[in-house]
Protein backbone atom coordinates (compact mmCIF):
# COMPACT_ATOMS: atom_id res chain seq x y z
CA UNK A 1 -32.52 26.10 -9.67
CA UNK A 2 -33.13 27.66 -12.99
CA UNK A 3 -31.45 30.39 -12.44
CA UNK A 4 -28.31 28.59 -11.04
CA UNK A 5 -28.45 26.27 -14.32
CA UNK A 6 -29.25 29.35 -16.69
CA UNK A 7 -25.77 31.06 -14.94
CA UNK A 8 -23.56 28.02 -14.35
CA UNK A 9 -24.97 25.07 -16.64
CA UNK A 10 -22.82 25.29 -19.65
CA UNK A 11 -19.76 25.71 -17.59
CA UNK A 12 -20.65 22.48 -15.20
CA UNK A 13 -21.32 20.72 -18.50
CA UNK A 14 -17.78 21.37 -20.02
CA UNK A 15 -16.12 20.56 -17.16
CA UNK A 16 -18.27 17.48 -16.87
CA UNK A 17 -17.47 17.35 -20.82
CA UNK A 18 -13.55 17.44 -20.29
CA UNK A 19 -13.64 13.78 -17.92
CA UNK A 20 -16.74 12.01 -20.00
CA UNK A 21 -16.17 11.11 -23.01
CA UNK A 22 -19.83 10.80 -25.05
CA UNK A 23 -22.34 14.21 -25.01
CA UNK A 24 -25.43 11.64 -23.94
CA UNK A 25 -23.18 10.46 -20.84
CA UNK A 26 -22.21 14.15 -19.83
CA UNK A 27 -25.43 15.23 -19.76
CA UNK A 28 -26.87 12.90 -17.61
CA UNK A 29 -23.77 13.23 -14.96
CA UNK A 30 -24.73 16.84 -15.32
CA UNK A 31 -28.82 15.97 -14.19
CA UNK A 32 -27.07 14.09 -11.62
CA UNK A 33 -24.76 16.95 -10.25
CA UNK A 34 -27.75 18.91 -10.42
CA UNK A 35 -29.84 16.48 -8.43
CA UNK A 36 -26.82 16.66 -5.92
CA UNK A 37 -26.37 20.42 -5.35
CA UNK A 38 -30.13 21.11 -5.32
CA UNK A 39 -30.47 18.51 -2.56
CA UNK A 40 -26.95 19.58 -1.36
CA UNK A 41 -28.07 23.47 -0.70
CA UNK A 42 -28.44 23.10 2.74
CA UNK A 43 -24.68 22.10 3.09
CA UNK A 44 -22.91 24.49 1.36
CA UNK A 45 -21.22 26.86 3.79
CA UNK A 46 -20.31 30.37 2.22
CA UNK A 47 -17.38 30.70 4.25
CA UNK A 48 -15.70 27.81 3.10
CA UNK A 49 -15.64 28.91 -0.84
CA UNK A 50 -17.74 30.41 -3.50
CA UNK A 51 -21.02 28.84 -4.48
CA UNK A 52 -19.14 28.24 -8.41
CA UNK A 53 -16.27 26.64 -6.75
CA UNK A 54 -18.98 24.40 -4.58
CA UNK A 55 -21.05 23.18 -7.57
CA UNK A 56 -17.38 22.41 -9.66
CA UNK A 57 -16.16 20.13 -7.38
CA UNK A 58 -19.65 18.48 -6.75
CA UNK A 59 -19.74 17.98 -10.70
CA UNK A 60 -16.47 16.66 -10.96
CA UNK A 61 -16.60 14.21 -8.44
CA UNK A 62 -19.67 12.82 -10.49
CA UNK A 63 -17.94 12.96 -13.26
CA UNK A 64 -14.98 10.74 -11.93
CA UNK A 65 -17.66 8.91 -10.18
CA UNK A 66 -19.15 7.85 -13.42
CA UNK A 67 -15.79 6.59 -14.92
CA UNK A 68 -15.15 4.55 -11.74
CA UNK A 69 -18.52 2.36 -12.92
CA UNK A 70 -17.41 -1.24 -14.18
CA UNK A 71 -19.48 -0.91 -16.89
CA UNK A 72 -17.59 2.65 -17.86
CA UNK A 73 -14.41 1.39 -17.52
CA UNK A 74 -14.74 -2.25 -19.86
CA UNK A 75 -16.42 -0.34 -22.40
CA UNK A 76 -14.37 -0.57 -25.63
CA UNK A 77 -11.23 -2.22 -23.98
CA UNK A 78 -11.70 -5.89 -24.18
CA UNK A 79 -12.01 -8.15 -27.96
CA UNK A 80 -15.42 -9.83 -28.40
CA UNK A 81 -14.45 -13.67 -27.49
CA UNK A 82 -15.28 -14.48 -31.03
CA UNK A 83 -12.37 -12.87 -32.24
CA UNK A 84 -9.82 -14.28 -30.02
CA UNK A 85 -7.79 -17.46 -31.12
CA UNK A 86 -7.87 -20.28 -29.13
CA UNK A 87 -5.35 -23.31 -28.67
CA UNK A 88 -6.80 -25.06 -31.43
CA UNK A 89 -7.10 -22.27 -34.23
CA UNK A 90 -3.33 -21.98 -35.69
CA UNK A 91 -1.84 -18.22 -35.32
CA UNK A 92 -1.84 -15.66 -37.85
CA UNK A 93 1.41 -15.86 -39.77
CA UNK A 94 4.10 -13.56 -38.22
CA UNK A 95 2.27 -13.62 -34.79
CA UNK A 96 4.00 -14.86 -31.36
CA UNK A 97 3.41 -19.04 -31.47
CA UNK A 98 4.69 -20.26 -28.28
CA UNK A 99 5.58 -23.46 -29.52
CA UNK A 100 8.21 -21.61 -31.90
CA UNK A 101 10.41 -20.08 -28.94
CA UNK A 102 12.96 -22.82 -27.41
CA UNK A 103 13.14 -22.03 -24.46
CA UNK A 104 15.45 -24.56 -23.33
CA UNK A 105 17.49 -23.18 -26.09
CA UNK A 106 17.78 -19.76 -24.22
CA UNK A 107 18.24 -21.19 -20.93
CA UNK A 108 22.02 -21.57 -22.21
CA UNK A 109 22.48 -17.96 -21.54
CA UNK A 110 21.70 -17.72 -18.13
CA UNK A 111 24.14 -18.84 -15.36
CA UNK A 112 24.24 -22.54 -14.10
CA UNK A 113 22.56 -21.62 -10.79
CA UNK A 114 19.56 -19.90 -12.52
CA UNK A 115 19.18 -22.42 -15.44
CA UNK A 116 19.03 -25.32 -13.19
CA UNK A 117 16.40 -23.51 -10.78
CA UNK A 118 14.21 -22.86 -14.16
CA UNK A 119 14.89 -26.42 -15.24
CA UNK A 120 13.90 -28.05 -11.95
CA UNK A 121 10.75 -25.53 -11.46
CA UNK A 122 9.50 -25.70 -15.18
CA UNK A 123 10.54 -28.51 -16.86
CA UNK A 124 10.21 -31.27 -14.08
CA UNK A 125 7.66 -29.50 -12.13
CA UNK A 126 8.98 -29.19 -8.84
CA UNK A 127 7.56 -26.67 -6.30
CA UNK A 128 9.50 -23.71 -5.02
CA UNK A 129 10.33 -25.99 -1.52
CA UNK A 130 11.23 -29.07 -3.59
CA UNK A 131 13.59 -27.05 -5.23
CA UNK A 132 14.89 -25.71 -2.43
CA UNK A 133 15.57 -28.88 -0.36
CA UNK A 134 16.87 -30.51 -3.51
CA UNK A 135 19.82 -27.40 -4.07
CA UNK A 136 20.26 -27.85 -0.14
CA UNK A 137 19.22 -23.43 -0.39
CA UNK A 138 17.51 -21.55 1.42
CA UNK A 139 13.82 -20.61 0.26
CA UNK A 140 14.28 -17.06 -0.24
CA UNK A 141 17.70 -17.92 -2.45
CA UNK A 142 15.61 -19.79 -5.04
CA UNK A 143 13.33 -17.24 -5.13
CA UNK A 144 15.84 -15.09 -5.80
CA UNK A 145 17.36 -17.12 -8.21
CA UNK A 146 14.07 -18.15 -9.94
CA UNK A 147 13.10 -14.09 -10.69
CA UNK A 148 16.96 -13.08 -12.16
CA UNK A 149 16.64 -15.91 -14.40
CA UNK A 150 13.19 -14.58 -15.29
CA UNK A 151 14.38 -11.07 -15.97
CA UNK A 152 17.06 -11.86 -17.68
CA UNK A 153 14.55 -14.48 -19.90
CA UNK A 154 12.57 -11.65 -20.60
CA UNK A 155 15.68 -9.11 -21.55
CA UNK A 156 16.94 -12.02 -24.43
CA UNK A 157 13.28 -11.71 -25.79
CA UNK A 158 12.77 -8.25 -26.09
C-alpha cells in the first residue's frame, strides 16, 4: 500500500481536491479511498481497466459521496436564525414588505375569469372544490385558471 500511495497518492488527492472543497476534508476522503481500495484489492479485475483508472473512480465516488452528507451540503448555505427578521421586527428600508404590494390592486390586470378565481380562493378562502361548484366549472378548469392568474401575477412583479 505504500508503494501504491507513494505512485498514485498525490494524483487521488487532486482529484479528490477538484470535488472537496477544504484540504482537511480531502484528505480524509483520501484515507477513506484508501481504506476502500486496500480492502477492495481482491475485486479489482485487470481485464476490466487499469489499476489507476480502478483507484480514480473508487476516489471519486468518495468524494461525491462526501458531498451527498447532510451535514456537507447545509454547511454555509442557510442564515443563523438570529439574523433573520421575523413578523414582528419591521423590514430594512428598501426591502420587499408584503403589506406594501396591493394585490387586489393588480388583480385588475388579469382577466375576469382569473381575478374572480384568485378573489374567491384568496380573499374569501374558499377551497379549490368550493370554487369550483360555485363557477358551476369543472375542477381541472379552476386549476387551470387559478395557475395563469398566478403566472401572470408573478410576470407584473418582476
Amino acid at each position: 500500500m505504500t508503494t501504491f500511495y507513494d505512485l498514485y497518492g498525490r494524483t487521488l488527492y487532486r482529484i479528490i481536491r477538484a470535488f472537496v472543497p477544504g484540504e482537511a476534508a480531502a484528505e480524509d476522503v483520501l484515507q477513506e479511498s484508501l481504506i476502500k481500495i486496500w480492502n477492495g484489492f481482491g475485486s479489482y479485475d485487470p481485464a476490466r481497466g487499469r489499476l489507476y483508472t480502478w483507484a480514480v473512480n473508487i476516489c471519486r465516488h468518495q468524494a461525491l459521496d462526501y458531498l451527498r452528507q447532510a451535514h456537507v451540503r447545509g454547511v454555509g448555505r442557510t442564515d443563523a436564525w438570529h439574523d433573520v427578521p421575523t413578523a414582528a421586527e419591521p423590514a430594512a428600508s428598501g426591502g420587499f414588505v408584503p403589506e406594501h404590494l396591493d394585490v387586489r390592486a393588480c388583480l385588475a390586470y388579469l382577466r375576469p375569469a382569473y381575478r374572480r378565481v384568485l378573489e374567491l380562493r384568496y380573499f374569501e378562502g374558499l377551497k379549490l372544490e368550493e370554487v369550483a361548484e360555485l363557477l358551476a366549472l369543472p375542477l381541472g378548469t379552476v386549476k387551470t385558471q387559478q395557475r395563469q392568474a398566478l403566472r401572470q401575477l408573478a410576470g407584473l412583479w418582476r
